[in-house]
PDB file of N, CA and C in Angstrom:
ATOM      1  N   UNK A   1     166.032-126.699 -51.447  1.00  0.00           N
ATOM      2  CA  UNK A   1     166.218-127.420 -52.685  1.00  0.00           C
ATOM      3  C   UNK A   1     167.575-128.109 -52.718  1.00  0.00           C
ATOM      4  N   UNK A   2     168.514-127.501 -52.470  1.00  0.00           N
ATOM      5  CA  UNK A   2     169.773-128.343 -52.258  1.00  0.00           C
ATOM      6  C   UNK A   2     170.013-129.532 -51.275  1.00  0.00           C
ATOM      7  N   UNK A   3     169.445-129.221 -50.339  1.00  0.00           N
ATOM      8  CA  UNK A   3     169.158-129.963 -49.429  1.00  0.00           C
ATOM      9  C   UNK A   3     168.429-131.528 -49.942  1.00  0.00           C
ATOM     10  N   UNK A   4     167.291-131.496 -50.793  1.00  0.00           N
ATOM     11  CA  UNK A   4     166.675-132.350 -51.571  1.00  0.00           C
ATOM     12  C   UNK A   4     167.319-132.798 -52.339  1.00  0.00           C
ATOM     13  N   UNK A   5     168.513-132.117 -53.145  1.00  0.00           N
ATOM     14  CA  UNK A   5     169.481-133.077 -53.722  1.00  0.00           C
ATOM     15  C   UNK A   5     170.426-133.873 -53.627  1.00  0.00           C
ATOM     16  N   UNK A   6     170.976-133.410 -52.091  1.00  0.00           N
ATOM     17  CA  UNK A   6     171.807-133.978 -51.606  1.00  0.00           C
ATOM     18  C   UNK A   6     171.015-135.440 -51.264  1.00  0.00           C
ATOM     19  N   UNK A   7     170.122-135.896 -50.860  1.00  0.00           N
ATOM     20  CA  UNK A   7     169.162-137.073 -50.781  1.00  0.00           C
ATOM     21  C   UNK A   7     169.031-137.736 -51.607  1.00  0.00           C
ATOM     22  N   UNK A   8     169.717-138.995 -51.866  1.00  0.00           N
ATOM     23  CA  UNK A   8     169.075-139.826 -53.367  1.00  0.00           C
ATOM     24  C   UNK A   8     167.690-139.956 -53.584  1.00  0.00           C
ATOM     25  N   UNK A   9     166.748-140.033 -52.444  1.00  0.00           N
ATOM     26  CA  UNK A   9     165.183-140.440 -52.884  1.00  0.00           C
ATOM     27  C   UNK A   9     164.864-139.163 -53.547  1.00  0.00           C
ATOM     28  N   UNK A  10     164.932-137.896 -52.529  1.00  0.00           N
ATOM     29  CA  UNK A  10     164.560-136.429 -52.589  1.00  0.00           C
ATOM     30  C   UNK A  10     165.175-136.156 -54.374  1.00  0.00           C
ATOM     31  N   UNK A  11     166.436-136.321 -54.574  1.00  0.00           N
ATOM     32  CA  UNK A  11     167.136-135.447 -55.699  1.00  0.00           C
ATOM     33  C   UNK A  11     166.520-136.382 -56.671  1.00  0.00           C
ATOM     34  N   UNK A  12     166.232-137.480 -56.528  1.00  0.00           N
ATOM     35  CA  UNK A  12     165.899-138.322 -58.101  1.00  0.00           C
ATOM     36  C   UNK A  12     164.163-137.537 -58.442  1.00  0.00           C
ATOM     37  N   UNK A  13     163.638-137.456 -57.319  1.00  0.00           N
ATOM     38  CA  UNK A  13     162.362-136.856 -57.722  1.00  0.00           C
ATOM     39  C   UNK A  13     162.119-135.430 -57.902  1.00  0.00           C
ATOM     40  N   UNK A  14     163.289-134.313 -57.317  1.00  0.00           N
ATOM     41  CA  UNK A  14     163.266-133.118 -57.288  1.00  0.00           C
ATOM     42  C   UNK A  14     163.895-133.193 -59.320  1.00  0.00           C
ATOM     43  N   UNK A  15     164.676-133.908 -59.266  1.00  0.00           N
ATOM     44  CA  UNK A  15     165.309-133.311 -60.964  1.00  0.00           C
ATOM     45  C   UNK A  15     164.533-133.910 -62.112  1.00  0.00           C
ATOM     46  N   UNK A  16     163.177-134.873 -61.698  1.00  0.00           N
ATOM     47  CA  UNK A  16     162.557-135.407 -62.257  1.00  0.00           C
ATOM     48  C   UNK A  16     161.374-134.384 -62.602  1.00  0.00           C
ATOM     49  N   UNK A  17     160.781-133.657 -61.549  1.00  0.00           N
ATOM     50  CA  UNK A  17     159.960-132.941 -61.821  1.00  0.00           C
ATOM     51  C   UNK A  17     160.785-131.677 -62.273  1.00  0.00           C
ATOM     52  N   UNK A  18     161.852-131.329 -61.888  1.00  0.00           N
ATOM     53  CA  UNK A  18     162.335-129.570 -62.943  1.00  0.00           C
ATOM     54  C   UNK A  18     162.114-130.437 -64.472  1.00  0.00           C
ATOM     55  N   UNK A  19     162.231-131.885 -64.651  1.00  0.00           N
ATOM     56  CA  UNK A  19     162.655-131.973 -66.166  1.00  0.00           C
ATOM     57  C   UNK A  19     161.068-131.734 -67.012  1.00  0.00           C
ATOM     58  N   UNK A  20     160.416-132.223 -65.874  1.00  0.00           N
ATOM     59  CA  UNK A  20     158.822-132.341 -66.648  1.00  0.00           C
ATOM     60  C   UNK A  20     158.397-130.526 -66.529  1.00  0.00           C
ATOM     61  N   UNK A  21     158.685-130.044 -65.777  1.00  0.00           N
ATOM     62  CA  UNK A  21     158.534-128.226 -65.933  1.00  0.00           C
ATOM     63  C   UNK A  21     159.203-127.903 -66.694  1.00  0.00           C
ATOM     64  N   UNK A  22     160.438-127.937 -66.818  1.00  0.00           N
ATOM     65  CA  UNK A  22     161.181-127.550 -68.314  1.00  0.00           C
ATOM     66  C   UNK A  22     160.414-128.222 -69.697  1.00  0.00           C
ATOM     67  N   UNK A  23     160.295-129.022 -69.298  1.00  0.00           N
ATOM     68  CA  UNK A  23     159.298-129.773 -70.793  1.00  0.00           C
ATOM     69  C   UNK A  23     158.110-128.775 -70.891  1.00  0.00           C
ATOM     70  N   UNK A  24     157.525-129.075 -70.325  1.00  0.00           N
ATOM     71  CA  UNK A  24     156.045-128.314 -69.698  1.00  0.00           C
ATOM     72  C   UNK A  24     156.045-126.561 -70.349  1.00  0.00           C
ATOM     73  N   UNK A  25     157.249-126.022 -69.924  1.00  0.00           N
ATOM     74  CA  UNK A  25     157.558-124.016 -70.189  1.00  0.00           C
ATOM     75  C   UNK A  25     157.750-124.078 -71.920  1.00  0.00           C
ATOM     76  N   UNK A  26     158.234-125.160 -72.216  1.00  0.00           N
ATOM     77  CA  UNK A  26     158.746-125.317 -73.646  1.00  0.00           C
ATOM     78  C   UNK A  26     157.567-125.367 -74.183  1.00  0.00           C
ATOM     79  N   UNK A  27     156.931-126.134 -74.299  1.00  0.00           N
ATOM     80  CA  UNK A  27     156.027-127.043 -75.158  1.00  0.00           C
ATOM     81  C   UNK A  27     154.269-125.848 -74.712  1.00  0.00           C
ATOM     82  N   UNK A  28     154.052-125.123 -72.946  1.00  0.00           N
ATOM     83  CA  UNK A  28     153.187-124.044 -73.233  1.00  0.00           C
ATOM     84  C   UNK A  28     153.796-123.150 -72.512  1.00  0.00           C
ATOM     85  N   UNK A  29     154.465-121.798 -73.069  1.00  0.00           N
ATOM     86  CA  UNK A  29     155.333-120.880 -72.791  1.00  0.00           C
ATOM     87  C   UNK A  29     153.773-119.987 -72.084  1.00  0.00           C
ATOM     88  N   UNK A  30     152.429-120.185 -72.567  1.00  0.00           N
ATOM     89  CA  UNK A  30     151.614-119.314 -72.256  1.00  0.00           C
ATOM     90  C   UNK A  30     150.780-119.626 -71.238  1.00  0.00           C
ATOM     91  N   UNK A  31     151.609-120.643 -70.496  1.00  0.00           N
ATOM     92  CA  UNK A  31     150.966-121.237 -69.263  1.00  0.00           C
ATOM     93  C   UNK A  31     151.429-120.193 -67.878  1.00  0.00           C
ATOM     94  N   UNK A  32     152.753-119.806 -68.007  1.00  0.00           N
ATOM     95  CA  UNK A  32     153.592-119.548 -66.903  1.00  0.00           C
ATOM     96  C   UNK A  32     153.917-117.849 -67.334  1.00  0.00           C
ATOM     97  N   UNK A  33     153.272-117.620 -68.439  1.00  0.00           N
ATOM     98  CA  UNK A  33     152.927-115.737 -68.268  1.00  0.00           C
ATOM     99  C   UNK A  33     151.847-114.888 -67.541  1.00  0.00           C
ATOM    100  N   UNK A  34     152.537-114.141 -67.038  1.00  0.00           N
ATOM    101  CA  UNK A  34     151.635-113.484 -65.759  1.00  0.00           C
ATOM    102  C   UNK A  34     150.713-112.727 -66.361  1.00  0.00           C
ATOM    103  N   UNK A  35     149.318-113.002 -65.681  1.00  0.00           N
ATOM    104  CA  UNK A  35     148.147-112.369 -66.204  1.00  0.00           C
ATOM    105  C   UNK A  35     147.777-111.835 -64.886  1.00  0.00           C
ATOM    106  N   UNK A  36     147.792-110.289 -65.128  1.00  0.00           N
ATOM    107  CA  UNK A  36     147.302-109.609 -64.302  1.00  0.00           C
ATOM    108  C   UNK A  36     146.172-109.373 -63.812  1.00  0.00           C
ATOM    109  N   UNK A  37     145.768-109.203 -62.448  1.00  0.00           N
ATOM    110  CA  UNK A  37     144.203-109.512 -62.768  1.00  0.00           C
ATOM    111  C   UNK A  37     143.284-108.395 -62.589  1.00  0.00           C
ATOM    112  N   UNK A  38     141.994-108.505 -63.190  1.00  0.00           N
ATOM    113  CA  UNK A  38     141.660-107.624 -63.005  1.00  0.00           C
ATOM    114  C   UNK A  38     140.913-107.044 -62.422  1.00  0.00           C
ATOM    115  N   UNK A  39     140.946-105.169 -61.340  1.00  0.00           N
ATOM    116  CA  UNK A  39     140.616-105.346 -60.888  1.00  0.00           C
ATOM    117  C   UNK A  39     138.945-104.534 -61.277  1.00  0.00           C
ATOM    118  N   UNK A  40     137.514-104.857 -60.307  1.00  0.00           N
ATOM    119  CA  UNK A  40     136.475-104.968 -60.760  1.00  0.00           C
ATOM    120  C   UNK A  40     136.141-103.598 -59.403  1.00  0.00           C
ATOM    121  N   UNK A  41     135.505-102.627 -59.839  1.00  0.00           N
ATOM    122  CA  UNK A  41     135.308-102.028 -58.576  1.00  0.00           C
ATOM    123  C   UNK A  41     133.747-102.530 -57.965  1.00  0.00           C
ATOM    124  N   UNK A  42     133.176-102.122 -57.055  1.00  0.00           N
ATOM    125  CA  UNK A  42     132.138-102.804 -56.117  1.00  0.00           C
ATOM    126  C   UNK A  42     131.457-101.330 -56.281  1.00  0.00           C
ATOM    127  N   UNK A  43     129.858-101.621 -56.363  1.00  0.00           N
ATOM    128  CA  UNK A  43     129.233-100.363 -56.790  1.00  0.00           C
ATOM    129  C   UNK A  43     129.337 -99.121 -55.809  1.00  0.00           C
ATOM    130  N   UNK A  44     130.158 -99.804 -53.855  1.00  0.00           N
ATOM    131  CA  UNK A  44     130.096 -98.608 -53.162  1.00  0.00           C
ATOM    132  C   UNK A  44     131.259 -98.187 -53.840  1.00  0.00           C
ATOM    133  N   UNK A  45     132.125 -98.757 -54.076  1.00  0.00           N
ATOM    134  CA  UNK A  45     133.841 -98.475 -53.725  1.00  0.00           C
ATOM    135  C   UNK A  45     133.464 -97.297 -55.549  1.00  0.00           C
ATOM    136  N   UNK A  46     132.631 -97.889 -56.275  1.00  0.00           N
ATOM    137  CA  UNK A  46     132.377 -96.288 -57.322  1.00  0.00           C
ATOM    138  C   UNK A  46     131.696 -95.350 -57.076  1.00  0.00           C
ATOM    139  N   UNK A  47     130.668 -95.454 -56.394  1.00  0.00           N
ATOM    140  CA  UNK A  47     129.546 -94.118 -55.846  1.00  0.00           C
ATOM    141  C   UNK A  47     131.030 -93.314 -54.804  1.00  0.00           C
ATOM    142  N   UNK A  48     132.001 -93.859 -54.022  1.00  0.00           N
ATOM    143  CA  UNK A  48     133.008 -93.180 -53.161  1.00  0.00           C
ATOM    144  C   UNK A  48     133.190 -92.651 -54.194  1.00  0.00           C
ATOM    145  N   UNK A  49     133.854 -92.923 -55.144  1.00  0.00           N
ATOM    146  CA  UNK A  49     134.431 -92.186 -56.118  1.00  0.00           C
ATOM    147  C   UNK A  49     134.472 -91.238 -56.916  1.00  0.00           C
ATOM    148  N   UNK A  50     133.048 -91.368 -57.061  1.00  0.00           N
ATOM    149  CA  UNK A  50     131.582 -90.728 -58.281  1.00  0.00           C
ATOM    150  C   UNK A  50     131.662 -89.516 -57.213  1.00  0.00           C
ATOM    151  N   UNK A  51     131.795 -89.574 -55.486  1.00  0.00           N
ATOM    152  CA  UNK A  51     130.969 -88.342 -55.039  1.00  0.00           C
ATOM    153  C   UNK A  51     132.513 -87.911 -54.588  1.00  0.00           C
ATOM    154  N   UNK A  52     133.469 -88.439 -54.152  1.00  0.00           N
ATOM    155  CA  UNK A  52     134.931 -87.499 -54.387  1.00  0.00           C
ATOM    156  C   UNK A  52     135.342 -86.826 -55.384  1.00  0.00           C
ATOM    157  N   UNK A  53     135.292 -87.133 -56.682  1.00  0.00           N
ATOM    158  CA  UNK A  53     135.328 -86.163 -58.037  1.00  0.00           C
ATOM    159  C   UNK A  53     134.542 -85.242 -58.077  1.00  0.00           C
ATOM    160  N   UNK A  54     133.331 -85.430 -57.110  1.00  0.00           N
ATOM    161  CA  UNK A  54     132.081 -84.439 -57.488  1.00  0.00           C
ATOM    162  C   UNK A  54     132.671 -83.202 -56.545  1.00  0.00           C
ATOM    163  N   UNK A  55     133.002 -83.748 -55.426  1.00  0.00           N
ATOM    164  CA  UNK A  55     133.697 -82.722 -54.298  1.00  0.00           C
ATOM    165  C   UNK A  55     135.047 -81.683 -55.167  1.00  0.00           C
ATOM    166  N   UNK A  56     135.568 -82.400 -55.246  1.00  0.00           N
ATOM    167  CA  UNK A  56     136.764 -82.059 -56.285  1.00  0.00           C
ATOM    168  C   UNK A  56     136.474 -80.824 -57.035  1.00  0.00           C
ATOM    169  N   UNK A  57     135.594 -81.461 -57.695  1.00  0.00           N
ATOM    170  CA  UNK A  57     135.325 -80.643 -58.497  1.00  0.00           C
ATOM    171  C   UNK A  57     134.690 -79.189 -58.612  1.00  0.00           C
ATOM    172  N   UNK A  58     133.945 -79.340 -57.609  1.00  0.00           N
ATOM    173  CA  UNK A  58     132.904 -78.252 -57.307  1.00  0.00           C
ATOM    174  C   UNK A  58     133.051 -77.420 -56.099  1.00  0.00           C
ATOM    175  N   UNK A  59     134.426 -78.145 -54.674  1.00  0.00           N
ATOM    176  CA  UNK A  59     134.416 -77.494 -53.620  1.00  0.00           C
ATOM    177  C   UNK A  59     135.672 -77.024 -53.941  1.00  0.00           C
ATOM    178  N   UNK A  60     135.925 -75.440 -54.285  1.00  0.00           N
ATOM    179  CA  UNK A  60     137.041 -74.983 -54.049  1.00  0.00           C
ATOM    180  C   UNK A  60     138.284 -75.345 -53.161  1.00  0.00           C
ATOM    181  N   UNK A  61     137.062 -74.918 -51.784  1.00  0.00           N
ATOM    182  CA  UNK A  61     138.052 -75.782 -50.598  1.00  0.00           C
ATOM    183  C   UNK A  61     138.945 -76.869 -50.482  1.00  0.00           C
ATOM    184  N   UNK A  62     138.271 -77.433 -50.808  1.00  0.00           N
ATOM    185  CA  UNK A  62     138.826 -79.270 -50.802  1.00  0.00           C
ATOM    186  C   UNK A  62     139.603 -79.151 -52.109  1.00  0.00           C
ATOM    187  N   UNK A  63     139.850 -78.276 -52.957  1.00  0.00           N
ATOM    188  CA  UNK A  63     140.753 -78.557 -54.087  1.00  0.00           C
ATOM    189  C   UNK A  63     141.950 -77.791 -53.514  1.00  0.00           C
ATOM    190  N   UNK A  64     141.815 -77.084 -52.900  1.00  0.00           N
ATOM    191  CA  UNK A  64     143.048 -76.219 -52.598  1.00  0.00           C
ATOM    192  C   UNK A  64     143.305 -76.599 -51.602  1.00  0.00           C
ATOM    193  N   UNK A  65     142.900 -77.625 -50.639  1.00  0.00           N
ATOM    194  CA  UNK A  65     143.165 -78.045 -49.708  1.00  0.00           C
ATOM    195  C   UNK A  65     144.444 -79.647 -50.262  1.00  0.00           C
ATOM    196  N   UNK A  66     143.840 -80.527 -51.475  1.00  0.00           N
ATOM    197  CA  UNK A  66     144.570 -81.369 -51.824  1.00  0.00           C
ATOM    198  C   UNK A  66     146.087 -80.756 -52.789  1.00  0.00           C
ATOM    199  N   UNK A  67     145.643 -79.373 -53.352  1.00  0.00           N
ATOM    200  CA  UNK A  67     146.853 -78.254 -53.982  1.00  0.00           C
ATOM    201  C   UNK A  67     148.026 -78.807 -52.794  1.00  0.00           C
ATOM    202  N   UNK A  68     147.227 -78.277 -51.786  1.00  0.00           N
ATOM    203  CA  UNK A  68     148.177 -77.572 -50.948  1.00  0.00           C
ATOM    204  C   UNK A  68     149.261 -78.848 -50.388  1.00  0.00           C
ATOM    205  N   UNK A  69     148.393 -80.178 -49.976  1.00  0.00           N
ATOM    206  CA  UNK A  69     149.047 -81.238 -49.294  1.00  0.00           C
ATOM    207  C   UNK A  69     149.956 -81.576 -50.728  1.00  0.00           C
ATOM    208  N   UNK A  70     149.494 -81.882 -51.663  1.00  0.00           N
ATOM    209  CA  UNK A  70     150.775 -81.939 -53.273  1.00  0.00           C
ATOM    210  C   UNK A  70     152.118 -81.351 -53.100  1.00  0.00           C
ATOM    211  N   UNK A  71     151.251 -80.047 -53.154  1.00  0.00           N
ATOM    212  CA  UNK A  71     152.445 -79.065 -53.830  1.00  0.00           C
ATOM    213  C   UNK A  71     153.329 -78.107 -52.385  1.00  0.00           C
ATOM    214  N   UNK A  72     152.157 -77.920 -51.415  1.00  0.00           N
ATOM    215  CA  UNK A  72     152.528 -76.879 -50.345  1.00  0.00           C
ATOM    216  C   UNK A  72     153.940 -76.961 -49.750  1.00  0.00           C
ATOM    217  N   UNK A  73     154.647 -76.049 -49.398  1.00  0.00           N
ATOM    218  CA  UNK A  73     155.527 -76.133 -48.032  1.00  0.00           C
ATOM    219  C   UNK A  73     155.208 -77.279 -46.735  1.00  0.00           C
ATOM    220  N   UNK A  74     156.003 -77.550 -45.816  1.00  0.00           N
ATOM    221  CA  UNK A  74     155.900 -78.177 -45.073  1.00  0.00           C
ATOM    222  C   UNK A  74     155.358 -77.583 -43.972  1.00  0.00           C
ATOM    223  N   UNK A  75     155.377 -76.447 -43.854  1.00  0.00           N
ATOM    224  CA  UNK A  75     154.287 -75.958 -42.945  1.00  0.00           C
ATOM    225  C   UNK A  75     152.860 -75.974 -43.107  1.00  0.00           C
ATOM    226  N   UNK A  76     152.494 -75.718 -44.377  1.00  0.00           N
ATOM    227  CA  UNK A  76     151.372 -75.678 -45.053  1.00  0.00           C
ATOM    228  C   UNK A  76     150.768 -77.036 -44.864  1.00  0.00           C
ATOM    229  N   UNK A  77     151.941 -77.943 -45.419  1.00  0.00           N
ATOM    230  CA  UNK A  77     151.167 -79.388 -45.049  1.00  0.00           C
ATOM    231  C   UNK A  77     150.824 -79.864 -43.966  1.00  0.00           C
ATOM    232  N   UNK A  78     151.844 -79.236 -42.563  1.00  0.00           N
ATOM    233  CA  UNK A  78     151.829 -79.576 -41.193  1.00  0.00           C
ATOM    234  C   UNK A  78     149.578 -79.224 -40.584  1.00  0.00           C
ATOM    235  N   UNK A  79     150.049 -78.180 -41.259  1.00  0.00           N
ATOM    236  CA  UNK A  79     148.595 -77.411 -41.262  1.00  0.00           C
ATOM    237  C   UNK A  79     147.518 -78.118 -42.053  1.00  0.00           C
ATOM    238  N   UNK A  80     147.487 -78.614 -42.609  1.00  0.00           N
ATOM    239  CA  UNK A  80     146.546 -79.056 -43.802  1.00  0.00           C
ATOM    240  C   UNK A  80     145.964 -80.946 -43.273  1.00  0.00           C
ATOM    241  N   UNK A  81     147.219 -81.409 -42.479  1.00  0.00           N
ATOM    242  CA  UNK A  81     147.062 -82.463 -41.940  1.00  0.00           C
ATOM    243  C   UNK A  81     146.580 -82.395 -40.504  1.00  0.00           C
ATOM    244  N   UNK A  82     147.016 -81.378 -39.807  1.00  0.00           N
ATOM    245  CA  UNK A  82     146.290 -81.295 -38.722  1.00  0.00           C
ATOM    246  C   UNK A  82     144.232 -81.290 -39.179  1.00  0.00           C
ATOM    247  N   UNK A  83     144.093 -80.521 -40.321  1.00  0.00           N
ATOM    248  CA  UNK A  83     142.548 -79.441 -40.027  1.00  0.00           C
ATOM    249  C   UNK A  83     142.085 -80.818 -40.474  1.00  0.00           C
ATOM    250  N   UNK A  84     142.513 -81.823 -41.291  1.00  0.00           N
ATOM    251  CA  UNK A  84     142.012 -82.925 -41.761  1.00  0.00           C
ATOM    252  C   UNK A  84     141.832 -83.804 -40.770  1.00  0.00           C
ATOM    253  N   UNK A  85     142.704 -84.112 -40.046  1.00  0.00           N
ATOM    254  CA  UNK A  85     142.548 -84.982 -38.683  1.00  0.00           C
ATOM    255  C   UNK A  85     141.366 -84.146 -37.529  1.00  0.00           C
ATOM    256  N   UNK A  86     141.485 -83.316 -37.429  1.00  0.00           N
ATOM    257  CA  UNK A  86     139.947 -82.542 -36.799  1.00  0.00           C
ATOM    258  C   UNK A  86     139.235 -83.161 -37.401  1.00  0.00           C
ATOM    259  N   UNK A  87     138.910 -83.122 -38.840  1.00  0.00           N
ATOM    260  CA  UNK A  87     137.746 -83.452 -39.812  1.00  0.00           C
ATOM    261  C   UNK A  87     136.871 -81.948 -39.783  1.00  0.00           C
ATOM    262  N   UNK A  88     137.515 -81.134 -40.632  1.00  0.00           N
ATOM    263  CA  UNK A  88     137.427 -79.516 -40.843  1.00  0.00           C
ATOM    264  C   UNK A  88     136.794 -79.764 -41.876  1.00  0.00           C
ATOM    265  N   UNK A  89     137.305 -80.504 -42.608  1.00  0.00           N
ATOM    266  CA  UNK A  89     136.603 -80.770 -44.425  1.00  0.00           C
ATOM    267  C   UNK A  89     135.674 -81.545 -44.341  1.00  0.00           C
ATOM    268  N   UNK A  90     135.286 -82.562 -43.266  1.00  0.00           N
ATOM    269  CA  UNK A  90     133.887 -83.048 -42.907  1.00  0.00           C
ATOM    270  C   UNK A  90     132.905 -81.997 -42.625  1.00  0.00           C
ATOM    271  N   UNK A  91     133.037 -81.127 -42.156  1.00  0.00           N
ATOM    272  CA  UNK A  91     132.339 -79.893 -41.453  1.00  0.00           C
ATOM    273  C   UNK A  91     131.923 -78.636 -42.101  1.00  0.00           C
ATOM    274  N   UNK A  92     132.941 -78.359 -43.016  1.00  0.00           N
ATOM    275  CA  UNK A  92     133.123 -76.809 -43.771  1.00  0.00           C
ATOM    276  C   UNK A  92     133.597 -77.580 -45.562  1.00  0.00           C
ATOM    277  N   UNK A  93     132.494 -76.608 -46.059  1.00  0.00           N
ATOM    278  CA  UNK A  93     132.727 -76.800 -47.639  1.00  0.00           C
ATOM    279  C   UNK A  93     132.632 -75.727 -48.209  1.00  0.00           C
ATOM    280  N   UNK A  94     133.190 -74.912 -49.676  1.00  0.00           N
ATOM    281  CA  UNK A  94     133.051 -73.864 -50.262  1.00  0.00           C
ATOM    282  C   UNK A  94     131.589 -73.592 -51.329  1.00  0.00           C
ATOM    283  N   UNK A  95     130.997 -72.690 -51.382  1.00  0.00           N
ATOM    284  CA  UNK A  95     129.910 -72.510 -51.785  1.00  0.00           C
ATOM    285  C   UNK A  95     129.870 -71.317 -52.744  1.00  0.00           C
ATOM    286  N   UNK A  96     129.812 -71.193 -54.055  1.00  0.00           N
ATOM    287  CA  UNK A  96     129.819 -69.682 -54.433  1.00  0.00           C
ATOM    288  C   UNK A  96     131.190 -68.611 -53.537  1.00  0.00           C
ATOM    289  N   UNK A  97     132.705 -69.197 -53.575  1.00  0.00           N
ATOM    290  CA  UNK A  97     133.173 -68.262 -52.575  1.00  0.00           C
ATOM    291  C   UNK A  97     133.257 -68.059 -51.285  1.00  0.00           C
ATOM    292  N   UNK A  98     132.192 -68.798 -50.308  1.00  0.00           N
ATOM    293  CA  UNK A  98     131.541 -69.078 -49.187  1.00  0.00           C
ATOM    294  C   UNK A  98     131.882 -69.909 -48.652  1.00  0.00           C
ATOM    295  N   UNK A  99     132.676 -69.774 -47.484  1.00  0.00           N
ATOM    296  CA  UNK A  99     133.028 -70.990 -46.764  1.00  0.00           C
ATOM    297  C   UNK A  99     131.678 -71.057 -46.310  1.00  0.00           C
ATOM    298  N   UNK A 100     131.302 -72.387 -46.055  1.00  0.00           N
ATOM    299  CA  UNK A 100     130.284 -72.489 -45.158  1.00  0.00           C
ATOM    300  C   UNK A 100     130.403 -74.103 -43.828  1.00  0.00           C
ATOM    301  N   UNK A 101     129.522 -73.663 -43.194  1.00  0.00           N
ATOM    302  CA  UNK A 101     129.761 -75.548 -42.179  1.00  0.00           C
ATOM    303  C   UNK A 101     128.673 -75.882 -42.007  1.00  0.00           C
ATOM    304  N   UNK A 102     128.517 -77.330 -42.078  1.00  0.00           N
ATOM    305  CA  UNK A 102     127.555 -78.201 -42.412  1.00  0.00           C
ATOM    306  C   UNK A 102     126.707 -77.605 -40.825  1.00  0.00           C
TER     307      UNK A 102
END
């Protein structure tokens, strides 16, 4: 931008258009406020969701397993990230008390 001003062609048209944007912010201030957008989920990206809460909710395991990565020691987590990278919690879920594997 400085660069453009230093240029008579460049700076007469660079301070010509800030004047019409300054006009422009004045005259609709509700042009240049940020509207966030929004976002829309996709019916898989909610059924993921719908059946992770369901897990949550109902597999002991997997709740004390996300306890643990939260809240745990760093050993605990060292541990908790390894059994996940196996895919232990793909395999084994809690049942009535019961570990069990698929």
């Amino acid at each position: 931008m400085s660069e453009a001003l230093k240029c008579d062609e460049c700076g007469y048209r660079v301070t010509k258009a800030e004047a019409i944007y300054n006009q422009r912010r004045k005259e609709h201030p509700e042009e240049f406020v940020y509207k966030r957008p929004e976002f829309i989920r996709s019916p898989e990206l909610k059924n993921s969701y719908d059946m992770l809460f369901q897990r949550i909710k109902n597999d002991s395991l997997y709740k004390e397993h996300l306890k643990r990565l939260a809240t745990g020691t760093e050993a605990q987590k060292d541990v908790e990230v390894k059994r996940s990278n196996k895919g232990y919690y793909q395999q084994h879920y809690e049942e009535k008390g019961i570990i069990k594997k698929i």
